[in-house]
Protein backbone atom coordinates (compact mmCIF):
# COMPACT_ATOMS: atom_id res chain seq x y z
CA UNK A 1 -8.61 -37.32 -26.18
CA UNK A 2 -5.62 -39.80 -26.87
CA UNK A 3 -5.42 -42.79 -25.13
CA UNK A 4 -2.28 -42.56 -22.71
CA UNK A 5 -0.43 -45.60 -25.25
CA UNK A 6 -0.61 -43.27 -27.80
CA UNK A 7 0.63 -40.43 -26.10
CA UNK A 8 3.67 -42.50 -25.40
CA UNK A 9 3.99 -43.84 -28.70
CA UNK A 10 3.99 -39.75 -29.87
CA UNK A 11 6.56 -39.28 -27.51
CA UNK A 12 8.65 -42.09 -28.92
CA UNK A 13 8.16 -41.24 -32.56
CA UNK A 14 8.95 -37.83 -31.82
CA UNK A 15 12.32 -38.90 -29.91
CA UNK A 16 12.91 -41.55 -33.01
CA UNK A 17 12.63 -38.66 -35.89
CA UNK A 18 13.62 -35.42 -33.81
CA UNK A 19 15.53 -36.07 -30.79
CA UNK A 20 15.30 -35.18 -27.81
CA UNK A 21 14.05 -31.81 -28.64
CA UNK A 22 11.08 -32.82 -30.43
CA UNK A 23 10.17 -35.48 -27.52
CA UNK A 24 10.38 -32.27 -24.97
CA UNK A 25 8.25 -30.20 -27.10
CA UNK A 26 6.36 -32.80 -27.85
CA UNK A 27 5.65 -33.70 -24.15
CA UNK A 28 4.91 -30.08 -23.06
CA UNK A 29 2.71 -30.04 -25.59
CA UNK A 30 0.81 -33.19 -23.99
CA UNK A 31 0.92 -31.84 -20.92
CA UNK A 32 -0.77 -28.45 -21.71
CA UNK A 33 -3.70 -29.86 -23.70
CA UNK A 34 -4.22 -31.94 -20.38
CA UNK A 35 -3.65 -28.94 -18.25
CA UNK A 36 -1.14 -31.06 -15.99
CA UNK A 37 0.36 -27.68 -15.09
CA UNK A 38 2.79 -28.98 -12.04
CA UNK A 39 4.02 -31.58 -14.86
CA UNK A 40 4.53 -28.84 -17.28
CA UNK A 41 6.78 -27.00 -14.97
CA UNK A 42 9.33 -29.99 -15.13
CA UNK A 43 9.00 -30.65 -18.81
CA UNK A 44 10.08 -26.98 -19.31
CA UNK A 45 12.67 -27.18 -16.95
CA UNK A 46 14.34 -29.64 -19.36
CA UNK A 47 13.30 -28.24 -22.04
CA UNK A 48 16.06 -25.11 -20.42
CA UNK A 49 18.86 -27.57 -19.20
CA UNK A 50 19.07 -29.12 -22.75
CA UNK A 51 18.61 -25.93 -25.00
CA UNK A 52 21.81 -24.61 -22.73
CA UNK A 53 23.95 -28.00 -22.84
CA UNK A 54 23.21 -29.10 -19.08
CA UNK A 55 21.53 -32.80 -18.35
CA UNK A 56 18.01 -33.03 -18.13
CA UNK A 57 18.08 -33.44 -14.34
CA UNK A 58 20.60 -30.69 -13.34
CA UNK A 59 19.29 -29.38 -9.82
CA UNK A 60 22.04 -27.71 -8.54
CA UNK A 61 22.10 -23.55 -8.01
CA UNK A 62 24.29 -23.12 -11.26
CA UNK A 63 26.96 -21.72 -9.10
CA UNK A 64 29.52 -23.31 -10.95
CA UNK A 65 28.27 -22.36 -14.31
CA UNK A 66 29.69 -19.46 -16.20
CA UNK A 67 28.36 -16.03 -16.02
CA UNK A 68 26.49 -16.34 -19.46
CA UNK A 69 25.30 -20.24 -18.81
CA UNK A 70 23.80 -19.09 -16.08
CA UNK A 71 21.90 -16.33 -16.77
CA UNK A 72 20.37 -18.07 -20.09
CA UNK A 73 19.31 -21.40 -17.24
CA UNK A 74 18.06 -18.33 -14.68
CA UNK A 75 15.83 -17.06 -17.52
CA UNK A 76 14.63 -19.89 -18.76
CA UNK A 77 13.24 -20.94 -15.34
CA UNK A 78 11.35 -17.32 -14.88
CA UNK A 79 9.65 -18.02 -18.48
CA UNK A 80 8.66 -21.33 -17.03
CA UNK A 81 7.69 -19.69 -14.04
CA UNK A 82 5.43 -17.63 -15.61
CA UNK A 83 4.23 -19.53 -18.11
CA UNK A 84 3.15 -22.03 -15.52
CA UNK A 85 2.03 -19.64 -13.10
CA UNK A 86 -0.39 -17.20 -15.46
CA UNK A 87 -2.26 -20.93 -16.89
CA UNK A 88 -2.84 -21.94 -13.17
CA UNK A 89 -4.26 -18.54 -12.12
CA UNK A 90 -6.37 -18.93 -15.58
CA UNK A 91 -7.67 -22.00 -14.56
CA UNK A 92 -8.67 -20.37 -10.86
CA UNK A 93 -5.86 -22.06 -8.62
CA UNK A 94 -4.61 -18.72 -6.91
CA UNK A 95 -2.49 -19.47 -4.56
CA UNK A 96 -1.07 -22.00 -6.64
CA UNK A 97 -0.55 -19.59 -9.51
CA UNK A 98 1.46 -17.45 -7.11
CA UNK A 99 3.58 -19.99 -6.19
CA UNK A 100 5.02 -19.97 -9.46
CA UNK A 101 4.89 -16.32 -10.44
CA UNK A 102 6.26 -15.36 -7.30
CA UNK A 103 9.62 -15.10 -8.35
CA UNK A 104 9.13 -13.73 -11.55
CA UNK A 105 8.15 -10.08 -9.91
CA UNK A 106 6.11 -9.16 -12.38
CA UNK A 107 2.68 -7.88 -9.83
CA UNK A 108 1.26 -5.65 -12.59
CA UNK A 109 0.62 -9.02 -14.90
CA UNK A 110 -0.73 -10.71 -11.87
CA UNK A 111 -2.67 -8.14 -10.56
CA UNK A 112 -4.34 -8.28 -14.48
CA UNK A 113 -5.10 -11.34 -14.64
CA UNK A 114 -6.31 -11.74 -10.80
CA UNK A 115 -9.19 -9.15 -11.56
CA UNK A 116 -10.74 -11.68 -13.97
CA UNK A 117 -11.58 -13.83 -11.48
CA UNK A 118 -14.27 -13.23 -9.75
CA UNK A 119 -14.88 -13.56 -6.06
CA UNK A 120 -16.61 -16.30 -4.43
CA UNK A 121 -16.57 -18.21 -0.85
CA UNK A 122 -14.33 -21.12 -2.73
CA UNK A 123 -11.13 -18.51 -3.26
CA UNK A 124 -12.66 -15.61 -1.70
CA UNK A 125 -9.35 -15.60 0.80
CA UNK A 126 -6.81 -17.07 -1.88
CA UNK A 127 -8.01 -13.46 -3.48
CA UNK A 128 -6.97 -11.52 -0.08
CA UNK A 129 -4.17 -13.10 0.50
CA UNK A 130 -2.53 -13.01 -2.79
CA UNK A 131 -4.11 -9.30 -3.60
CA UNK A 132 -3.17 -7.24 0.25
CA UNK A 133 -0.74 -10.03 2.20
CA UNK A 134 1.02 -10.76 -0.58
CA UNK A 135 0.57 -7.23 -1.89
CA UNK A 136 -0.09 -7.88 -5.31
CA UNK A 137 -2.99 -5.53 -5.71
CA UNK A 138 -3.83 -4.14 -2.09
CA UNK A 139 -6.80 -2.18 -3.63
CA UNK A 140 -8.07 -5.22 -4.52
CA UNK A 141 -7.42 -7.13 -1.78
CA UNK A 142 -8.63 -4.47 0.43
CA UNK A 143 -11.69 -3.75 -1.14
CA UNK A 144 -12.48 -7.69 -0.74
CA UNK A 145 -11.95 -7.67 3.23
CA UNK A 146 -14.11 -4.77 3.36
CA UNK A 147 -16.76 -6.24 1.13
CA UNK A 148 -17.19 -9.87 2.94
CA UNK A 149 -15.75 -9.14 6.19
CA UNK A 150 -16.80 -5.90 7.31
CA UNK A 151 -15.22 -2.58 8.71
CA UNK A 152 -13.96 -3.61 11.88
CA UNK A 153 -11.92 -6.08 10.31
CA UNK A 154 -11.18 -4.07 7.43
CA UNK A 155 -9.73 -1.47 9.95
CA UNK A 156 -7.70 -4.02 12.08
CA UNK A 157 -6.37 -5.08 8.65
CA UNK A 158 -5.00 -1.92 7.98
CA UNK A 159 -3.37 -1.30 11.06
CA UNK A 160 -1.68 -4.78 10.95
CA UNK A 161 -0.96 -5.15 7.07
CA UNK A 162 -1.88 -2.13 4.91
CA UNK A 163 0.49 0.58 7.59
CA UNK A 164 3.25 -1.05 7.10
CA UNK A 165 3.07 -1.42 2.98
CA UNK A 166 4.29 1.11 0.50
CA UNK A 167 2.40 4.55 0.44
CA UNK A 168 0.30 3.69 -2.22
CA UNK A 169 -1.30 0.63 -0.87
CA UNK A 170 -1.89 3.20 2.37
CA UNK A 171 -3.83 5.46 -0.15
CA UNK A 172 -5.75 3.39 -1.79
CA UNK A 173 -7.12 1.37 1.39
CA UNK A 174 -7.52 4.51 2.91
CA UNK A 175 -9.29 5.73 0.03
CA UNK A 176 -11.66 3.09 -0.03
CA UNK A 177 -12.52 3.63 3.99
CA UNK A 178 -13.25 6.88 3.72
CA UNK A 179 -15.75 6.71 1.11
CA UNK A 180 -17.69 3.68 2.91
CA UNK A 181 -17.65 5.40 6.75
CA UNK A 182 -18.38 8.95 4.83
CA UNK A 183 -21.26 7.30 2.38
CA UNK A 184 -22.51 5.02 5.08
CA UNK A 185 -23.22 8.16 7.54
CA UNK A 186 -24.56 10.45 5.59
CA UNK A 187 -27.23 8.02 4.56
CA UNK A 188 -27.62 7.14 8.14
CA UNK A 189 -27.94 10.73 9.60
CA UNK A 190 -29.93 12.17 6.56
CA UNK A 191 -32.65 8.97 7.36
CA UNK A 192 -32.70 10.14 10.94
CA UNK A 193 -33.15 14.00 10.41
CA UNK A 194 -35.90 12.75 7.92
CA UNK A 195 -37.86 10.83 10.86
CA UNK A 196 -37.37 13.13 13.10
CA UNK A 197 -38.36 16.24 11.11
CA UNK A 198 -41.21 14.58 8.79
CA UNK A 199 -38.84 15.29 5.11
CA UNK A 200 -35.45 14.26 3.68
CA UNK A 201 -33.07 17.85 4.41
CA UNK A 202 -31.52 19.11 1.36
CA UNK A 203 -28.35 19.70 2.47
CA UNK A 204 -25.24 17.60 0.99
CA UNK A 205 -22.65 17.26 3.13
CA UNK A 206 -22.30 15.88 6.96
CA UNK A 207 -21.22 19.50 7.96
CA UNK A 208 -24.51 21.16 6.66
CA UNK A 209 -26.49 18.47 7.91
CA UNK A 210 -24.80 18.46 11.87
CA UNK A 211 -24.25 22.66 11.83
CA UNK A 212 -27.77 23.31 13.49
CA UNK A 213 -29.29 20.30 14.70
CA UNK A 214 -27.93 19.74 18.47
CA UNK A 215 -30.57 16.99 19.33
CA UNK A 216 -28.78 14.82 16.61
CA UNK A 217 -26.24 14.43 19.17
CA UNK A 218 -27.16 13.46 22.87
CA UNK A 219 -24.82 12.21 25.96
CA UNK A 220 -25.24 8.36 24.41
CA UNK A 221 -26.32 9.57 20.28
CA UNK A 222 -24.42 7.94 17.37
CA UNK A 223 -24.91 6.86 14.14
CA UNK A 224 -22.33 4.65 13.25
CA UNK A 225 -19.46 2.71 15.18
CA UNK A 226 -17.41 5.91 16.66
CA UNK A 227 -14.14 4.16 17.13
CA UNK A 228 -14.23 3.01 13.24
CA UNK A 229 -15.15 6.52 12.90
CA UNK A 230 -11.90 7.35 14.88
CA UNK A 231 -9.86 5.28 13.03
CA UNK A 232 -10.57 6.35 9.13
CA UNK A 233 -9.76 9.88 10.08
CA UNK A 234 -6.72 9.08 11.59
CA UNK A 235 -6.18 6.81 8.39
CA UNK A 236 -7.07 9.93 6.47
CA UNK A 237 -3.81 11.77 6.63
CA UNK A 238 -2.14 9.83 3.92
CA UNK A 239 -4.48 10.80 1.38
CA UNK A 240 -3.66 13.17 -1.37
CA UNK A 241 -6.80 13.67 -3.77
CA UNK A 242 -8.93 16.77 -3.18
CA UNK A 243 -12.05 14.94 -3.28
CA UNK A 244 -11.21 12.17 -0.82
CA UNK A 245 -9.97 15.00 1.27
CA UNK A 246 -13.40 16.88 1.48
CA UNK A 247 -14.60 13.58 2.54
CA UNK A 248 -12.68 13.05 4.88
CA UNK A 249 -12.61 16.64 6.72
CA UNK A 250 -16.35 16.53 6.16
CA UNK A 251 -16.20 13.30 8.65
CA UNK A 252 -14.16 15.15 11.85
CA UNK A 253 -17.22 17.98 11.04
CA UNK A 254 -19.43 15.18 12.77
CA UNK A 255 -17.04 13.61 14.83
CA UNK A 256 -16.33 17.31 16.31
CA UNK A 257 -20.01 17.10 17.47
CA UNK A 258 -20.04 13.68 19.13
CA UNK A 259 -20.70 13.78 23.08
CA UNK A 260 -17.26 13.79 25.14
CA UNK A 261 -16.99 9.93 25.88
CA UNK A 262 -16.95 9.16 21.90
CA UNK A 263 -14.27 11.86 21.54
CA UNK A 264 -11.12 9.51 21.84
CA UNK A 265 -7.27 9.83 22.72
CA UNK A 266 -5.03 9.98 19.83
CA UNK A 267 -1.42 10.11 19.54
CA UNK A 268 0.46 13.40 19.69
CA UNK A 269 0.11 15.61 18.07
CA UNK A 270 -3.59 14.70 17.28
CA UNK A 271 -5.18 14.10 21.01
CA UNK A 272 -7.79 15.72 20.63
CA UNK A 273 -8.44 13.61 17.26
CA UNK A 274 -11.50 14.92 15.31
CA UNK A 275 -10.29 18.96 16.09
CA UNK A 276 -6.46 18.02 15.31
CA UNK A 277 -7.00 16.27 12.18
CA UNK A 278 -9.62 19.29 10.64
CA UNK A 279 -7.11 21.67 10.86
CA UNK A 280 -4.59 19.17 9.31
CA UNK A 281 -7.20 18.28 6.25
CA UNK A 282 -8.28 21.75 6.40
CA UNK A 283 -5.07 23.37 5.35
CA UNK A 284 -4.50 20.68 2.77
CA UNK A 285 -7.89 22.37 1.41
CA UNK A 286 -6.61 25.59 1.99
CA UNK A 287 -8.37 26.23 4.42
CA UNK A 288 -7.04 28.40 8.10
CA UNK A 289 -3.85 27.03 6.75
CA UNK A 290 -2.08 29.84 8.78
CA UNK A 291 -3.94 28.54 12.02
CA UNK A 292 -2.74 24.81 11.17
CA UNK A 293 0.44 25.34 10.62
CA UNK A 294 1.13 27.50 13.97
CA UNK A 295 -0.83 24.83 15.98
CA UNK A 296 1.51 22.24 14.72
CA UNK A 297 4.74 24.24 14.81
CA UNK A 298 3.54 24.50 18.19
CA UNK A 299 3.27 21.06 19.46
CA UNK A 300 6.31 20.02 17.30
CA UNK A 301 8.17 22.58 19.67
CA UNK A 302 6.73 21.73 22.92
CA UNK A 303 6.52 17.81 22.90
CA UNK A 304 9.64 16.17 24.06
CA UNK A 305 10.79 12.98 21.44
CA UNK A 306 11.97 11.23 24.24
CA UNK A 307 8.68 10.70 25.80
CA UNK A 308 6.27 11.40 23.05
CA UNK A 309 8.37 10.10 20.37
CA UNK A 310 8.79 12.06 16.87
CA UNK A 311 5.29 12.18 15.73
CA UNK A 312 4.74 16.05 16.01
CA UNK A 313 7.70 17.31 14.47
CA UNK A 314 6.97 14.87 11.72
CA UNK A 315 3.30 15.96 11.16
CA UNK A 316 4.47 19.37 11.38
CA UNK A 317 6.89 18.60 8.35
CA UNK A 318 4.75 16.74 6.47
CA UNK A 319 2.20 19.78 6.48
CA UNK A 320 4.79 22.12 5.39
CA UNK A 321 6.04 19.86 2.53
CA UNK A 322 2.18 19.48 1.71
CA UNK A 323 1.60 23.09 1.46
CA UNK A 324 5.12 23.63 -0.93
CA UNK A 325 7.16 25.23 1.61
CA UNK A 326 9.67 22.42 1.58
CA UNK A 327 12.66 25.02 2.47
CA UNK A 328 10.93 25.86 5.18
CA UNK A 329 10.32 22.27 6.35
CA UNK A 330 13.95 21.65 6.15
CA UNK A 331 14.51 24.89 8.60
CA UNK A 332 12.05 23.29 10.97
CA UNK A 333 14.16 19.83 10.70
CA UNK A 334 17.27 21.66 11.64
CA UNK A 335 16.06 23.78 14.10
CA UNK A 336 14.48 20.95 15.38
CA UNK A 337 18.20 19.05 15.77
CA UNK A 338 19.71 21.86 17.28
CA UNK A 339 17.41 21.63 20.32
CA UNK A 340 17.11 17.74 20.70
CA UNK A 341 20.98 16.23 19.32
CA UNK A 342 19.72 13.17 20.39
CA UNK A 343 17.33 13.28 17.47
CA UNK A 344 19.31 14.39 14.91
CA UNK A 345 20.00 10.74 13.50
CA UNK A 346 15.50 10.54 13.29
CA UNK A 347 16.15 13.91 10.92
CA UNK A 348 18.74 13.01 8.38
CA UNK A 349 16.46 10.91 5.85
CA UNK A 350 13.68 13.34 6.26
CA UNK A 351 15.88 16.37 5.21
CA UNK A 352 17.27 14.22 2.71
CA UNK A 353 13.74 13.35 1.12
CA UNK A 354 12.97 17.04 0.85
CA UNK A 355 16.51 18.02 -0.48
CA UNK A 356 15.98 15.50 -3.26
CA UNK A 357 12.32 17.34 -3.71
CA UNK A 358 14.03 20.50 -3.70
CA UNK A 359 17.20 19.87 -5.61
CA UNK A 360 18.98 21.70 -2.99
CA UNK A 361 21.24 19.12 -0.36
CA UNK A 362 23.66 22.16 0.77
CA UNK A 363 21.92 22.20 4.29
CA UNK A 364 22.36 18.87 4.91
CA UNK A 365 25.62 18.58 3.49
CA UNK A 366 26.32 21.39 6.11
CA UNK A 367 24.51 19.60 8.89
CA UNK A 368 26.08 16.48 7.98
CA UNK A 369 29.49 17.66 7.65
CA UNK A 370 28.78 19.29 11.66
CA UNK A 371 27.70 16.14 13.17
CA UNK A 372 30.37 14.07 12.10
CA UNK A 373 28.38 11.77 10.27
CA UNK A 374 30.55 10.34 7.47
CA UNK A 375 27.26 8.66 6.09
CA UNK A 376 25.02 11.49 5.94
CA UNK A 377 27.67 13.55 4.65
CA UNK A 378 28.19 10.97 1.65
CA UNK A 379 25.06 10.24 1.09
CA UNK A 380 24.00 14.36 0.62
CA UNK A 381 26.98 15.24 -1.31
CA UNK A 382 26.66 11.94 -3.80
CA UNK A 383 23.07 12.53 -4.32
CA UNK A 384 24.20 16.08 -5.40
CA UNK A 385 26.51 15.14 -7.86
CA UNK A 386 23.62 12.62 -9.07
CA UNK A 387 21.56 15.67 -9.91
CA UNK A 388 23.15 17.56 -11.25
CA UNK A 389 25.30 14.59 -13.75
């Protein structure tokens, strides 16, 4: 490596024969080969504020640049950003890395390059909380807390992080639950009907295995944590994929079974948790989809909002939607307005998501238009024209 007198007298000859242009390229340049990232970040920042005119140590917000000054210095600082940001995360400094790439938005490059970096108690929580807090890659991040720190954590996680992110992070930590809970107890109840009955059963799923075996469950019998058990299939609903669905309805097939005191309160409309949520999964299956949607019109009907909240009339939806009667859905949202006005503000950007499935906003233009709600009314008849433009 150069001695640091010669770096400076490169940086001087390149200032003597290029200006200041070469001596800023030329100390990047340094700076990189020495992996002085932090550095590098200022030494590009100049490298901006003189390629656009401004001096070297211009700090202000650029407020009083023009429109096209500004936007060239904005850019500039985003390449730095990045630049400085993807070397960092190369070198293994996460949350450093982030700091940098942060405002450059772009999670799919980050995401890229964070899965080449392998896990390991030194950034194992840099990982997490760049991957799920910072929701980079919540798969990933996910995945990690239920790796090193275990399902109960991995469940409080979700309910205080991963519920409150966008669908897909929802879906794919849900995924990833449901395939741990479902794989970890059907190993766990095919070893005990194996004990207990001298050879490993054939069947394959944790319906087969529970239909005709009683004694597997007794007054105090369990073969995993019930409340995480609980929890998954409530988690369950968001999930689309067939395959994660059989999974998942194959769990409330065991949970149905479980002795009274492990059968747990849920929220309406799923009480009665393991019975409520197999006809739910069910009819996303196809299966008594008739049966599921009558229970739920049901309890959408009966509950009052006011004291229970709109849960049931939104589960109810959200089946019907599921199962491609969206028109019908939006029936069930108006009818649902007529009888509670209170609740017809809670309604509006439901019907309006399944007009926009549907193509068809005339209903809520309609119900809009009856309500007095300049908003709603705008909102429907713009989106409209949008279509159809």
């Amino acid at each position: 490596m150069p001695s640091l007198e010669t770096e400076f007298d490169q940086l001087q000859q390149a200032l003597e024969s290029g200006g200041v242009e070469a001596a800023l390229d030329r100390l990047a340049e340094q700076l990189r080969e020495r992996k002085r990232y932090h550095e590098l970040f200022e030494a590009l920042k100049m490298q901006v504020r003189h390629r656009i005119g401004l001096p070297l140590t211009y700090s202000d917000a650029g407020d009083e640049l023009d429109e096209e000054v500004r936007t060239k210095l904005e850019n500039g600082l985003l390449d730095a950003c990045r630049e400085v940001g993807m070397a960092l995360l190369g070198e293994g400094s996460i949350r450093e890395g982030w700091m940098y790439l942060r405002p450059v938005g772009d999670q799919a490059a980050v995401a890229k390059e964070l899965a080449k970096i392998e896990a390991d108690e030194d950034n194992l929580e840099e990982l997490i909380e760049v991957s799920l807090h910072e929701g980079v890659d919540p798969a990933r991040g996910f995945g990690l807390v239920l790796e090193h720190h275990g399902t109960c954590n991995s469940i409080t996680m979700y309910e205080s992080t991963i519920a409150r992110q966008e669908k897909s992070a929802q879906q794919a930590a849900a995924a990833l639950l449901v395939e741990h809970l479902h794989a970890e107890l059907l190993a766990t109840v095919k070893a005990d009907i194996a004990q207990q009955e001298g050879e490993e059963p054939k069947e394959e799923t944790l319906g087969e295995l529970v239909a005709d075996r009683d004694w597997l469950f007794g007054e105090h019998s369990y073969h995993l944590d019930t409340t995480h058990l609980a929890s998954t299939v409530r988690f369950s609903r968001v999930l689309e994929d067939e395959r994660l669905l059989r999974l998942a309805y194959d769990l409330t097939a065991y949970g149905r079974r479980l002795s009274t005191q492990f059968q747990y309160q849920g929220e309406p409309p799923f009480e009665d948790i393991y019975p409520s949520h197999a006809l739910f999964l069910g009819a996303l299956l196809g299966e008594n989809v008739d049966e599921a949607v009558e229970f739920f019109r049901t309890k959408a009907e009966l509950l009052d909002p006011d004291a229970h909240g709109s849960g049931a009339i939104e589960a109810y939806v959200q089946l019907l939607d599921r199962l491609g009667r969206c028109f019908q859905a939006v029936d069930a949202l108006l009818g649902f307005a007529d009888k509670q006005p209170q609740a017809a503000g809670q309604v509006v950007p439901l019907i309006l998501e399944l007009s926009e499935r549907t193509g068809d906003f005339s209903q809520l233009v309609s119900f809009c238009r009856d309500r007095d709600d300049l908003l709603g009314f705008a909102t429907a008849t713009l989106s409209a024209s949008a279509r159809r433009d």
